[in-house]
N, C-alpha and C. Protein backbone atom coordinates (compact mmCIF):
# COMPACT_ATOMS: atom_id res chain seq x y z
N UNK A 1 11.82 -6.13 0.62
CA UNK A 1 10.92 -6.67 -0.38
C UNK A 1 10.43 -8.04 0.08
N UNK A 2 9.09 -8.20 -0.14
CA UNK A 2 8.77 -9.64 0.21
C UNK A 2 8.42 -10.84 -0.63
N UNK A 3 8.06 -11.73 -0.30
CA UNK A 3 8.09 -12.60 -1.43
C UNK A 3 6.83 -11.83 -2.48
N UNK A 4 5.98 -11.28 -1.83
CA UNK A 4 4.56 -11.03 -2.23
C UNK A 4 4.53 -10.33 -3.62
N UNK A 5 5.54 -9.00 -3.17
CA UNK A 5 5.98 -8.05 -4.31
C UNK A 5 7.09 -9.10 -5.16
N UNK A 6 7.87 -9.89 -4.98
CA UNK A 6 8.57 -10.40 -5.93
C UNK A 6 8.01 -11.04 -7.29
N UNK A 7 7.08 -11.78 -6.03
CA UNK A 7 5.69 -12.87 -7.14
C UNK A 7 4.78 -11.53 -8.36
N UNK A 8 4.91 -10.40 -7.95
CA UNK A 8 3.79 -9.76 -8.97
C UNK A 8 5.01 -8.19 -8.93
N UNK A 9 6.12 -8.71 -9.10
CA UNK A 9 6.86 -7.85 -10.11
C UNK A 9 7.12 -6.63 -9.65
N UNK A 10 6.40 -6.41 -8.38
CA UNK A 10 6.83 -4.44 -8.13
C UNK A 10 8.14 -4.03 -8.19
N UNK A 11 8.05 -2.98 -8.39
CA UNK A 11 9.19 -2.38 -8.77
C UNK A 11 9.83 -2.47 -7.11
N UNK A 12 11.33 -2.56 -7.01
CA UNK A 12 12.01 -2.44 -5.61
C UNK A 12 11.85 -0.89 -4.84
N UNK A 13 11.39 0.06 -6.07
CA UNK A 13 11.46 1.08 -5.28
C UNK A 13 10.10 1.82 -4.91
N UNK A 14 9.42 0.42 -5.00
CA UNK A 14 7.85 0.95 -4.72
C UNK A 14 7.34 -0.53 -3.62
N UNK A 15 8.18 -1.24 -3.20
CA UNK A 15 7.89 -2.64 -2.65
C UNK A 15 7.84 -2.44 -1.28
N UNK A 16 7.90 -1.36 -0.19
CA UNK A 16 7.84 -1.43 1.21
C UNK A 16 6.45 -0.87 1.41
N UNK A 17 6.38 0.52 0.07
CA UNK A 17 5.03 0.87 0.01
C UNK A 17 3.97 -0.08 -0.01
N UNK A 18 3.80 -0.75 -1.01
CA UNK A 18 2.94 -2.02 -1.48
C UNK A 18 3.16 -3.02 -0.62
N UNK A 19 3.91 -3.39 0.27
CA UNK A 19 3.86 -4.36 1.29
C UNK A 19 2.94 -4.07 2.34
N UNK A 20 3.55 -2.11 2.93
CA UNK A 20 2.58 -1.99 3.55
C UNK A 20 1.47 -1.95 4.12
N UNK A 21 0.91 -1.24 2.59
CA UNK A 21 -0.39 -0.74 2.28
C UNK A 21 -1.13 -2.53 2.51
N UNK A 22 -0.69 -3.63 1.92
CA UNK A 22 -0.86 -4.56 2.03
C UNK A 22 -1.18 -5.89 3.20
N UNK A 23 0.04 -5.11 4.13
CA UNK A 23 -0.28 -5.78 5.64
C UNK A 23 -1.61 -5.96 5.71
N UNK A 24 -2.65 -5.07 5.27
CA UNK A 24 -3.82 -5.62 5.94
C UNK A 24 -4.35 -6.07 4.65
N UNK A 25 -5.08 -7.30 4.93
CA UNK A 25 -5.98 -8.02 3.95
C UNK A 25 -7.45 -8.50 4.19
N UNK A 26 -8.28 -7.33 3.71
CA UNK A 26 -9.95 -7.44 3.48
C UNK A 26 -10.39 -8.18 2.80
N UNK A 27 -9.61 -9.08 1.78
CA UNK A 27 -10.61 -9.82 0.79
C UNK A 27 -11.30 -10.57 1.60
N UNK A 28 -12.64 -10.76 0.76
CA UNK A 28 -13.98 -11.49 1.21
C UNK A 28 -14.41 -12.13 0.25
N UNK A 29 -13.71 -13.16 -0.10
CA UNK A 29 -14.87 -14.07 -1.37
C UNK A 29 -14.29 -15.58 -1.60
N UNK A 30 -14.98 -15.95 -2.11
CA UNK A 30 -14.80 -17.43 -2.07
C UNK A 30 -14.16 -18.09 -3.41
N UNK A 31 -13.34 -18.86 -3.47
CA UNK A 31 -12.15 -19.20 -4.56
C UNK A 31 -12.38 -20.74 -4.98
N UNK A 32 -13.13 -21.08 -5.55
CA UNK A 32 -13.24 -22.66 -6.10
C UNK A 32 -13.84 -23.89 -4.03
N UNK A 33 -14.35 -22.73 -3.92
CA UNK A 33 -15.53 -23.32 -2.85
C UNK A 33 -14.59 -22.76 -1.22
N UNK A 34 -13.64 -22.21 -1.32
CA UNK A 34 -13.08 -22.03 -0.41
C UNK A 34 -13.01 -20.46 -0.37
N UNK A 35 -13.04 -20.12 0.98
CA UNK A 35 -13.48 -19.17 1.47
C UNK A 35 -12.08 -18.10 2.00
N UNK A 36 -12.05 -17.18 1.13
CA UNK A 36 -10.48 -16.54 1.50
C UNK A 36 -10.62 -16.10 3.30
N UNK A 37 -9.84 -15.79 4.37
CA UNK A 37 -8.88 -15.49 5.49
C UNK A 37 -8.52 -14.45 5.27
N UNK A 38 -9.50 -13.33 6.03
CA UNK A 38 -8.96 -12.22 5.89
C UNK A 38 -7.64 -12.27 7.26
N UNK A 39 -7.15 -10.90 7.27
CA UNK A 39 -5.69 -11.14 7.99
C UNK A 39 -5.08 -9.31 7.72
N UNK A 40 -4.57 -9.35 9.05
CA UNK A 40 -3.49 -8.27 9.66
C UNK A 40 -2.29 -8.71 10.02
N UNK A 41 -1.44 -7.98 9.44
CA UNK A 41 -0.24 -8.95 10.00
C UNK A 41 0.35 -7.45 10.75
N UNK A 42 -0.38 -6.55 11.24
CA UNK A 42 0.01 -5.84 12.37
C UNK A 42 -1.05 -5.42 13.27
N UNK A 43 -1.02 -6.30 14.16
CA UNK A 43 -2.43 -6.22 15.18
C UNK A 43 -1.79 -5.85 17.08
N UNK A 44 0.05 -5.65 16.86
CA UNK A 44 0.02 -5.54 17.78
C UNK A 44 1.33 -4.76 17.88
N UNK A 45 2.37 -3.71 18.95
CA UNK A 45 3.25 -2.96 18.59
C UNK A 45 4.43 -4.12 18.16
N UNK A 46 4.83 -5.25 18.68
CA UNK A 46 5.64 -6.43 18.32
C UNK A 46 5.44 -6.82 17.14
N UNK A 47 4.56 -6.88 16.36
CA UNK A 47 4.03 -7.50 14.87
C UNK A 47 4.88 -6.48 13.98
N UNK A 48 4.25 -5.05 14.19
CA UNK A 48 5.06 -3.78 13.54
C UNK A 48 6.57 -4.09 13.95
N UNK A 49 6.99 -4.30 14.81
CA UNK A 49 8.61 -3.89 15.05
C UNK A 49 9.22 -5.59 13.84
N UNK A 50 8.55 -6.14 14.32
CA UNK A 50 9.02 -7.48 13.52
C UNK A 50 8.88 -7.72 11.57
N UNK A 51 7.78 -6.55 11.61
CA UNK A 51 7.47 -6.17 9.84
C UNK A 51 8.62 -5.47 9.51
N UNK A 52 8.86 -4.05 10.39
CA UNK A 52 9.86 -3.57 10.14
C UNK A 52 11.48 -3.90 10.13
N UNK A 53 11.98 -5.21 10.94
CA UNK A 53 12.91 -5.88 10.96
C UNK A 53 13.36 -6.80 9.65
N UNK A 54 12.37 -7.37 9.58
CA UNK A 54 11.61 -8.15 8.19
C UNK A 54 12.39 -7.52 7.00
N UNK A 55 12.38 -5.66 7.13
CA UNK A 55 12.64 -5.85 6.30
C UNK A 55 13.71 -4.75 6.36
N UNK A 56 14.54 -4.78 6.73
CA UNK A 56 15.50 -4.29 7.19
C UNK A 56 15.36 -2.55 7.68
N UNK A 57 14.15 -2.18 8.10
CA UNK A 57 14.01 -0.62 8.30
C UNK A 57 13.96 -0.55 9.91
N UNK A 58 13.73 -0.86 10.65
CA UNK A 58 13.87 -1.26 12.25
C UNK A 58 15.53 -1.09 12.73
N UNK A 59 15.94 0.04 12.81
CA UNK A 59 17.05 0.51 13.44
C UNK A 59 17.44 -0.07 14.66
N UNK A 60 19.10 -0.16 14.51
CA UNK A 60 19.38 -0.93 16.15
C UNK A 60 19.30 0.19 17.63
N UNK A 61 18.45 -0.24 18.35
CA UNK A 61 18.43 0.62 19.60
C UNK A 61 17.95 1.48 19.14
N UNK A 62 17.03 1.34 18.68
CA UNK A 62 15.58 2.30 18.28
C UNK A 62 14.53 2.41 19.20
N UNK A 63 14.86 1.25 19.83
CA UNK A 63 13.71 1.40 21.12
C UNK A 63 12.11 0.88 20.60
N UNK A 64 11.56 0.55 21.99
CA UNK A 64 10.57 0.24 21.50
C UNK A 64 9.31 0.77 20.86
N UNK A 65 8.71 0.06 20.22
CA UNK A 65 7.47 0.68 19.36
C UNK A 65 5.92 0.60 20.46
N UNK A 66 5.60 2.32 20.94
CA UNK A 66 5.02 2.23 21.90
C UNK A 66 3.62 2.18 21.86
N UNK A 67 2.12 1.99 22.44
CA UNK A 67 0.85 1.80 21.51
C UNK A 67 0.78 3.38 20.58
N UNK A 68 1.09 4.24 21.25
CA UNK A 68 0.65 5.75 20.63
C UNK A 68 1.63 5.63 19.21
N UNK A 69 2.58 5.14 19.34
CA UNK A 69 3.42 4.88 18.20
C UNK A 69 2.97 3.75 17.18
N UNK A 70 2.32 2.63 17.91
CA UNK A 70 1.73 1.67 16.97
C UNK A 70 0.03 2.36 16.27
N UNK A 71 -0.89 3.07 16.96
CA UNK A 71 -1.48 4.12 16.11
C UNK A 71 -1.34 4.76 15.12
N UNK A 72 0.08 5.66 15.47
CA UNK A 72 0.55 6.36 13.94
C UNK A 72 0.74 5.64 12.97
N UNK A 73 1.36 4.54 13.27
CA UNK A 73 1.54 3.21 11.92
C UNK A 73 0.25 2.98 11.37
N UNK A 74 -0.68 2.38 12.50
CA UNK A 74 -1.62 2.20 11.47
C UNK A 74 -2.64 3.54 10.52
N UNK A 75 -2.93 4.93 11.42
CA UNK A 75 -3.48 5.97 10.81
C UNK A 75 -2.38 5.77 9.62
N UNK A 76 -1.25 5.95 9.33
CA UNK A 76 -0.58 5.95 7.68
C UNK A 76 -0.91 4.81 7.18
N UNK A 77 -1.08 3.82 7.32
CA UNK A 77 -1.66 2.50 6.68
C UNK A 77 -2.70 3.23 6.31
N UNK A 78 -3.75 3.42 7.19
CA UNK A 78 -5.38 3.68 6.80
C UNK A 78 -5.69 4.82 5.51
N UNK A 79 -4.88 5.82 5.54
CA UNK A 79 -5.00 6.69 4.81
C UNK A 79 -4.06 6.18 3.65
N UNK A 80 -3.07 5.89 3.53
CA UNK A 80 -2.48 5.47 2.52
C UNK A 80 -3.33 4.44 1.56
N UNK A 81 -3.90 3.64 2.26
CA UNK A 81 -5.01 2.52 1.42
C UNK A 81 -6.35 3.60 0.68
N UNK A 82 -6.51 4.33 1.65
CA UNK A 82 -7.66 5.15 0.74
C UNK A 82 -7.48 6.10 -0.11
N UNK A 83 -6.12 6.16 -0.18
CA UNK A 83 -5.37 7.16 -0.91
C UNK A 83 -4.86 6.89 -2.55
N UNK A 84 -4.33 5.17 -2.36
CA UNK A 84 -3.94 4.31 -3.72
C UNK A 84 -5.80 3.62 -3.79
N UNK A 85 -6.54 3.75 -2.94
CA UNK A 85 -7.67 3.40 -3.46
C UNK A 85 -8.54 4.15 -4.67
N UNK A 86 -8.15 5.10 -4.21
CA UNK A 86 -8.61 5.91 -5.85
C UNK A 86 -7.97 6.29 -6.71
N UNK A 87 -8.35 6.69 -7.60
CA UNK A 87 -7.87 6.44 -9.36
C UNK A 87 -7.15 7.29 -9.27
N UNK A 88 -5.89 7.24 -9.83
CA UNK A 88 -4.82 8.27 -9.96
C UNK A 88 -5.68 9.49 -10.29
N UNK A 89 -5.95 9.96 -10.93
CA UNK A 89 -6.15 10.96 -11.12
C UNK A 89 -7.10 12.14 -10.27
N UNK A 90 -7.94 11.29 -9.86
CA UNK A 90 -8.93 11.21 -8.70
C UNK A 90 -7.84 11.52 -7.32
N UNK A 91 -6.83 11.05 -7.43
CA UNK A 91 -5.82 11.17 -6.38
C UNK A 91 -5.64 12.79 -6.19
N UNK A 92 -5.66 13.52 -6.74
CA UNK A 92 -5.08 14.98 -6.64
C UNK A 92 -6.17 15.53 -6.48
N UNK A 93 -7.34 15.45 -7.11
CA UNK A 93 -8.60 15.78 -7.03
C UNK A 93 -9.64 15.40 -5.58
N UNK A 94 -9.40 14.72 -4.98
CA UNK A 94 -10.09 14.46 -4.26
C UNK A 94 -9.18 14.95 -2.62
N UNK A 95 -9.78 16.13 -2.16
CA UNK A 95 -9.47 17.28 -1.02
C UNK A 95 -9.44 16.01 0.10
N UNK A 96 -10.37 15.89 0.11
CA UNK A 96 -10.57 15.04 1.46
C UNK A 96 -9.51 13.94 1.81
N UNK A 97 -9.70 13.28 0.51
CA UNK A 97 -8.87 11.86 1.02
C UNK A 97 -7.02 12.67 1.29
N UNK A 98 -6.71 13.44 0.34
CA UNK A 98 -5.38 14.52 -0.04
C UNK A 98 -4.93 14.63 1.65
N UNK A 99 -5.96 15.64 2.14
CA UNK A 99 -6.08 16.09 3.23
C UNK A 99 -5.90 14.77 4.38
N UNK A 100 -6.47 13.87 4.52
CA UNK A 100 -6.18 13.22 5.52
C UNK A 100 -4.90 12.47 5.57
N UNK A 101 -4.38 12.04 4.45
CA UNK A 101 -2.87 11.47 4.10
C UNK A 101 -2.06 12.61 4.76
N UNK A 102 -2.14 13.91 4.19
CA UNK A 102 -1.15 14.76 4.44
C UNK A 102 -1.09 14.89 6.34
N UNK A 103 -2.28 15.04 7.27
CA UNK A 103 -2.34 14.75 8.61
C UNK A 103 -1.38 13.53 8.81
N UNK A 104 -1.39 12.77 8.01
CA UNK A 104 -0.87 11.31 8.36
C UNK A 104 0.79 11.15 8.10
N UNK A 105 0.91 11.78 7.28
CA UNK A 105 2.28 12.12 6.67
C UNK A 105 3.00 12.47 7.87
N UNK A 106 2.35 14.36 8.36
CA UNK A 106 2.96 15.05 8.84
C UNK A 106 4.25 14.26 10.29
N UNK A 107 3.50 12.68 10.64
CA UNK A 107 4.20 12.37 11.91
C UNK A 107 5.69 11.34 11.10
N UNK A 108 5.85 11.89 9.87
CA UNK A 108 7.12 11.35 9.37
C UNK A 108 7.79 12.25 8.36
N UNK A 109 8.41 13.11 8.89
CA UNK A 109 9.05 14.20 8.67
C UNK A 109 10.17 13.15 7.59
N UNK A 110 10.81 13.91 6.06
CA UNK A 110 11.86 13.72 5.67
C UNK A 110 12.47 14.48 5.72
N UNK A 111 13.83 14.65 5.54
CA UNK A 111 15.39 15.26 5.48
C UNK A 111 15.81 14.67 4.01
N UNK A 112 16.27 16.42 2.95
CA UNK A 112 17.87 15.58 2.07
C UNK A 112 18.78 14.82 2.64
N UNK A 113 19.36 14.46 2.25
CA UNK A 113 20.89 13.62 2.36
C UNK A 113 21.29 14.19 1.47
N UNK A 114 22.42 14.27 1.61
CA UNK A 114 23.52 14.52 0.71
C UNK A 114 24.75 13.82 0.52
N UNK A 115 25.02 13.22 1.50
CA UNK A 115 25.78 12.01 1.99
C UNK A 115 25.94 10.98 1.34
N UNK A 116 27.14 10.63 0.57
CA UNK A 116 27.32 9.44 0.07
C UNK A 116 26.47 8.39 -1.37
N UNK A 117 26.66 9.51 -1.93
CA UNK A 117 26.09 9.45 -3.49
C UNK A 117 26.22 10.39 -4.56
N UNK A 118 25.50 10.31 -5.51
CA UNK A 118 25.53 11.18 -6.79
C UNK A 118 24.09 12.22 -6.37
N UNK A 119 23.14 11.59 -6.11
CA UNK A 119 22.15 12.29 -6.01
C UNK A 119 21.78 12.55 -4.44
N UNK A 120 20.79 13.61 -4.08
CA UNK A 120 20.10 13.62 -2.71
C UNK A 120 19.55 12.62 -2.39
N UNK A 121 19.59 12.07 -1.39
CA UNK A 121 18.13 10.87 -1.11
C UNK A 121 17.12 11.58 0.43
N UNK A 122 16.28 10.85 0.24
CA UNK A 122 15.33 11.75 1.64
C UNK A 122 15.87 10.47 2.22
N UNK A 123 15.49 10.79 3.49
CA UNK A 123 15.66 10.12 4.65
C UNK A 123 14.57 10.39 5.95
N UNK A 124 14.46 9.55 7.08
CA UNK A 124 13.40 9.92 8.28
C UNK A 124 14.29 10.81 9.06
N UNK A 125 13.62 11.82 9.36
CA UNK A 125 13.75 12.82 10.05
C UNK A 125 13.46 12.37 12.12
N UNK A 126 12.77 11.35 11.76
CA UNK A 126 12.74 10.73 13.49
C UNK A 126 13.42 9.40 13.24
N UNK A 127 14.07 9.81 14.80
CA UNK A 127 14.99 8.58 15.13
C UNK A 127 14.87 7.38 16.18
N UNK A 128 13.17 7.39 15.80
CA UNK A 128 12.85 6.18 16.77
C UNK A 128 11.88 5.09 16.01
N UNK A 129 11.76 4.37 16.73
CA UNK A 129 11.32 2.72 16.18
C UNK A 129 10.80 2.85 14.85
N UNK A 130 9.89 4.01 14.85
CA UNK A 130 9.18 4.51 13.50
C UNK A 130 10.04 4.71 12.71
N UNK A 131 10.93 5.43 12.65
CA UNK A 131 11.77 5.47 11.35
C UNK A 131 11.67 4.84 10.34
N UNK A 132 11.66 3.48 10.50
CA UNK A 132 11.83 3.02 8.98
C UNK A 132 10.51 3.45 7.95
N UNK A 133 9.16 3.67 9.03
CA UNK A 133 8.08 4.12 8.13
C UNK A 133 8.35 5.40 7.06
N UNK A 134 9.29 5.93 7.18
CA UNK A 134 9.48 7.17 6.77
C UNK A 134 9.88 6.34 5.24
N UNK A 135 10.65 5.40 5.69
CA UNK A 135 11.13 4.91 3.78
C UNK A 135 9.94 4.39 3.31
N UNK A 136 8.45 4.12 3.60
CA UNK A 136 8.03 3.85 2.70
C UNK A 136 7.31 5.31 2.51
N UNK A 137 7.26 6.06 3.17
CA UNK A 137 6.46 7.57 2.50
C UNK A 137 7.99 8.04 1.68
N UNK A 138 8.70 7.66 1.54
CA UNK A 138 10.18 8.22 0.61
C UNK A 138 9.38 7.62 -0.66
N UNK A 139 8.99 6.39 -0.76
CA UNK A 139 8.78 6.05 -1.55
C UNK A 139 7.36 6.58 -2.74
N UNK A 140 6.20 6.71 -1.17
CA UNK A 140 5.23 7.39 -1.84
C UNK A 140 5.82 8.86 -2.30
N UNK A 141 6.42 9.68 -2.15
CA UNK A 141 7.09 10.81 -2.65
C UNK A 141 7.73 10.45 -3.84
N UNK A 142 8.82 9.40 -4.08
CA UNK A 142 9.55 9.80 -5.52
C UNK A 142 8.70 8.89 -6.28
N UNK A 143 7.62 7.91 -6.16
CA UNK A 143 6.96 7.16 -6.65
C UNK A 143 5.93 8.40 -7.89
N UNK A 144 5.58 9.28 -6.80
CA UNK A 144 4.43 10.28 -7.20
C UNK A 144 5.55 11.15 -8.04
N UNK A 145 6.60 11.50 -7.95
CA UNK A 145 7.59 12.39 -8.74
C UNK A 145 8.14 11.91 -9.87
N UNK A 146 8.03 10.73 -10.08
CA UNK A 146 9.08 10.15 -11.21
C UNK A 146 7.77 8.97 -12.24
N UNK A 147 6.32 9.14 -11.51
CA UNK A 147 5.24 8.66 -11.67
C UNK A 147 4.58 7.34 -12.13
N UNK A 148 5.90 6.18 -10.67
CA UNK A 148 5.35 5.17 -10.58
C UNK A 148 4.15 4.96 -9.64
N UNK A 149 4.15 6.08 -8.98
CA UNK A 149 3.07 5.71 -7.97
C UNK A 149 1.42 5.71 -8.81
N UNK A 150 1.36 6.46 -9.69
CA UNK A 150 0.18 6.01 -10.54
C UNK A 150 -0.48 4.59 -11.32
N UNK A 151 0.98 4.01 -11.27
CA UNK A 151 0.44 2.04 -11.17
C UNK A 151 0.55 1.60 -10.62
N UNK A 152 0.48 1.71 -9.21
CA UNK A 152 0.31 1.46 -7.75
C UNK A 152 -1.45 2.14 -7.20
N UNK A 153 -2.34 0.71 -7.54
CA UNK A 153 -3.45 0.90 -7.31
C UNK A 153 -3.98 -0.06 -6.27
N UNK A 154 -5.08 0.45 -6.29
CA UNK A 154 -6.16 -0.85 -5.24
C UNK A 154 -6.98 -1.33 -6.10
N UNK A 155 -7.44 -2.76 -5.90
CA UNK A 155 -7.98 -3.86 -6.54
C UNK A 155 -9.63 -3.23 -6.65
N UNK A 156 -10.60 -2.53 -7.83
CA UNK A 156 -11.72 -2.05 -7.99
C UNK A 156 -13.13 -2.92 -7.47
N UNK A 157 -12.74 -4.84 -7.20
CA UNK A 157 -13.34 -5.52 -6.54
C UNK A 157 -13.53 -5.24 -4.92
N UNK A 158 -14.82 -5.01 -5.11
CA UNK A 158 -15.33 -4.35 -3.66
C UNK A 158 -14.62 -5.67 -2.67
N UNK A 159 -14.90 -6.92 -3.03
CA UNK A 159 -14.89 -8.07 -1.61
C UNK A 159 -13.03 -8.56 -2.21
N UNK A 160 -12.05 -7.38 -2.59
CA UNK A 160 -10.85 -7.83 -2.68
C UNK A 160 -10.13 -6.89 -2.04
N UNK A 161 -10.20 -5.58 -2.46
CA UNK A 161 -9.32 -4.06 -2.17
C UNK A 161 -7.56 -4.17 -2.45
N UNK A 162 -7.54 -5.40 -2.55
CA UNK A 162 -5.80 -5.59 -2.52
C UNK A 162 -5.23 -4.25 -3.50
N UNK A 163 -3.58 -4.36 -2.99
CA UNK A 163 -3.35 -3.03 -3.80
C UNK A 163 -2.32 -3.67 -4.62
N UNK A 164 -2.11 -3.33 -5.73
CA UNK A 164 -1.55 -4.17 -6.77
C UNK A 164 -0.62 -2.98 -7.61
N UNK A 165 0.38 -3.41 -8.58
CA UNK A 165 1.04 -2.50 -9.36
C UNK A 165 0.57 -2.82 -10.95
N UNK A 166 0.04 -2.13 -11.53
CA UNK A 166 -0.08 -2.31 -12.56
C UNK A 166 0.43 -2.42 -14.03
N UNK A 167 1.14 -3.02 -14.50
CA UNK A 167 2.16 -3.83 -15.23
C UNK A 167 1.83 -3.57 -16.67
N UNK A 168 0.47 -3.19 -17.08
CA UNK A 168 0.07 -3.19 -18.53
C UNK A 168 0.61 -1.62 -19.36
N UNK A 169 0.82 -1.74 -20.24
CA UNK A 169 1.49 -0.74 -21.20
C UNK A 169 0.34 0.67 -20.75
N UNK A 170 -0.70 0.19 -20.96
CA UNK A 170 -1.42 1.50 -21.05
C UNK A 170 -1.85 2.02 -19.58
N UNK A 171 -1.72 1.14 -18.59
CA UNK A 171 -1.77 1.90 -17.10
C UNK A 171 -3.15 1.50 -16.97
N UNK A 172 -4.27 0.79 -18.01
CA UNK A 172 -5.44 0.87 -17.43
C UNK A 172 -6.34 -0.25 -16.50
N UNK A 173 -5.48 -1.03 -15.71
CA UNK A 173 -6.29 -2.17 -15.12
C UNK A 173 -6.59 -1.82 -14.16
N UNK A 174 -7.93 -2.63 -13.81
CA UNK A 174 -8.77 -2.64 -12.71
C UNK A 174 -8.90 -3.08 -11.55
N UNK A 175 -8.44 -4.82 -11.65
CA UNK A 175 -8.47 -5.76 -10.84
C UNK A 175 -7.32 -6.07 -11.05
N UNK A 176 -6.86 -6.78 -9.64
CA UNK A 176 -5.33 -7.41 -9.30
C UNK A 176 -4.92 -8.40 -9.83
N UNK A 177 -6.14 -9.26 -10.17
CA UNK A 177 -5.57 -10.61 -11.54
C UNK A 177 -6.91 -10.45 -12.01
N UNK A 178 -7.00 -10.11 -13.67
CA UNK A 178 -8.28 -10.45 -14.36
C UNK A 178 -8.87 -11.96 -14.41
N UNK A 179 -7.95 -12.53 -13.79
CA UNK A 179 -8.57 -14.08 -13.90
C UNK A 179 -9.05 -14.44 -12.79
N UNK A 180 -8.79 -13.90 -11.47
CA UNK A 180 -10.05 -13.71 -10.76
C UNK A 180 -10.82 -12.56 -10.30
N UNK A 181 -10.26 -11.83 -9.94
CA UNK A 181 -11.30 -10.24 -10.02
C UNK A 181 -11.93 -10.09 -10.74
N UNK A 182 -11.44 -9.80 -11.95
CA UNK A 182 -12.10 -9.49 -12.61
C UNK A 182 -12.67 -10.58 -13.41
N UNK A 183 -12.54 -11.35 -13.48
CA UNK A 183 -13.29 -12.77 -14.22
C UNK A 183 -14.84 -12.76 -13.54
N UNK A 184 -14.71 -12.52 -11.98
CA UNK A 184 -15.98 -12.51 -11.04
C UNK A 184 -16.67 -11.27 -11.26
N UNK A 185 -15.92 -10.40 -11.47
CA UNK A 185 -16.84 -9.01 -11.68
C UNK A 185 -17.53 -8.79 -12.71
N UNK A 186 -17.49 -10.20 -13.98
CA UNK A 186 -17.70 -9.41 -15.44
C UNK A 186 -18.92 -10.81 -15.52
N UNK A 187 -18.71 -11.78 -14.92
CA UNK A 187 -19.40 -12.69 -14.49
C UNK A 187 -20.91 -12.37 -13.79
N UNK A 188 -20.36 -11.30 -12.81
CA UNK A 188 -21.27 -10.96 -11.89
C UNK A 188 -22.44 -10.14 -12.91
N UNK A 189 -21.77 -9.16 -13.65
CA UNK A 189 -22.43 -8.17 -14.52
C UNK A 189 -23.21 -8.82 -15.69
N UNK A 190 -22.18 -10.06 -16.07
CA UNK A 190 -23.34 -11.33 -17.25
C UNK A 190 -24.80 -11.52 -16.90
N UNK A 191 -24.40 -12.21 -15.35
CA UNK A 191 -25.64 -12.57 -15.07
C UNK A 191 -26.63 -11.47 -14.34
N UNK A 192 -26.46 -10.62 -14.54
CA UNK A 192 -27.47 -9.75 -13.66
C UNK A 192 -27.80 -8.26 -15.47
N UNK A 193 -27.22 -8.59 -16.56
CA UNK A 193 -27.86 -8.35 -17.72
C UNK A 193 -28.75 -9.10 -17.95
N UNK A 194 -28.48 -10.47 -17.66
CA UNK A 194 -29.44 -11.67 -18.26
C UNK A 194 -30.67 -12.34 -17.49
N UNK A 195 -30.56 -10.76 -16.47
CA UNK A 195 -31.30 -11.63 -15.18
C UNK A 195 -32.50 -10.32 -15.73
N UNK A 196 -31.88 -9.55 -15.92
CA UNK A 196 -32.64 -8.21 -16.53
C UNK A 196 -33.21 -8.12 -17.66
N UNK A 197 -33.29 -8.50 -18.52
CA UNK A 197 -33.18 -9.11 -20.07
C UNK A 197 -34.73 -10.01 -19.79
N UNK A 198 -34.25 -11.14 -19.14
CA UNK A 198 -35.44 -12.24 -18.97
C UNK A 198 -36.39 -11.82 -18.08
């Protein structure tokens, strides 16, 4: 878990997901005259092995994380973002985006456990550097089963995309903080009624 998810509450068993999906940061807009820094914090196979250390999923003598291996990381990043990018419900419904996650999935096989508990837990089925990616698709799995992964969204501000958990009783927010996303988006829509109007 990182500080990131601590600061905005995710749940622990949805926080490697949401970190992930997160590594990369598109926002594009400007904050009281200052201009947000967009940022990857995996641009290289060392960045990934060090995210994954970070956070304790980087197995000892796992070996290294090779470029064809730093690819697969990011294709599950890529699809996973376009995946919490649309509306839950839209999530099941929409073939295409379904379809390319599941390609993306397929290079992180889970296994039951049975081992050392009350209940089954999945686990990664590969036993190299990648592995730990497998716990955050564990997560997109019981997230989608037990149906936290449905307040686990992306930010509806085109120049933000961040992916955020959504905290409100009724599941229905839009933007990642209404006090700026959405403060700018409803702002944006004021003046372009009033631009229409006059």
């Amino acid at each position: 878990m990182s500080k990131l998810s601590r600061k905005f509450k995710v749940p622990d068993p949805l926080a490697n997901l949401y970190d992930f999906a997160n590594s990369l940061d598109v926002r594009r807009f400007t904050h009281h005259g200052v201009p947000h820094q967009q940022d990857d914090e995996l641009t290289e196979p060392a960045e990934l092995a060090g995210w994954l250390a970070g956070r304790g999923l980087l197995a000892q003598g796992a070996g290294k994380i090779t470029p064809a291996m730093f690819d697969t990381a990011l294709r599950l990043r890529a699809e996973l973002r376009d995946y919490l990018g649309c509306d839950p419900i839209e999530r099941r419904k929409n073939g295409r985006v379904a379809g390319r996650l599941n390609d993306a999935l397929k290079s992180f096989p889970l296994v039951a456990d049975a081992r050392g508990g009350e209940a089954l837990t999945l686990r990664a089925s590969r036993e190299d550097a990648l592995a730990g990616l497998s716990v955050v698709v564990a997560e997109l799995y019981n997230g989608s089963i037990n149906g936290t992964l449905d307040r686990l969204k992306m930010c509806a501000a085109e120049e933000c995309r961040r992916v955020f958990f959504d905290r409100s009783k009724p599941s229905t927010r839009r933007w990642c903080m209404s006090t700026l996303c959405g403060n700018r988006i409803k702002t944006r829509a004021y003046r372009a009624r009033h631009r229409d109007v006059g």
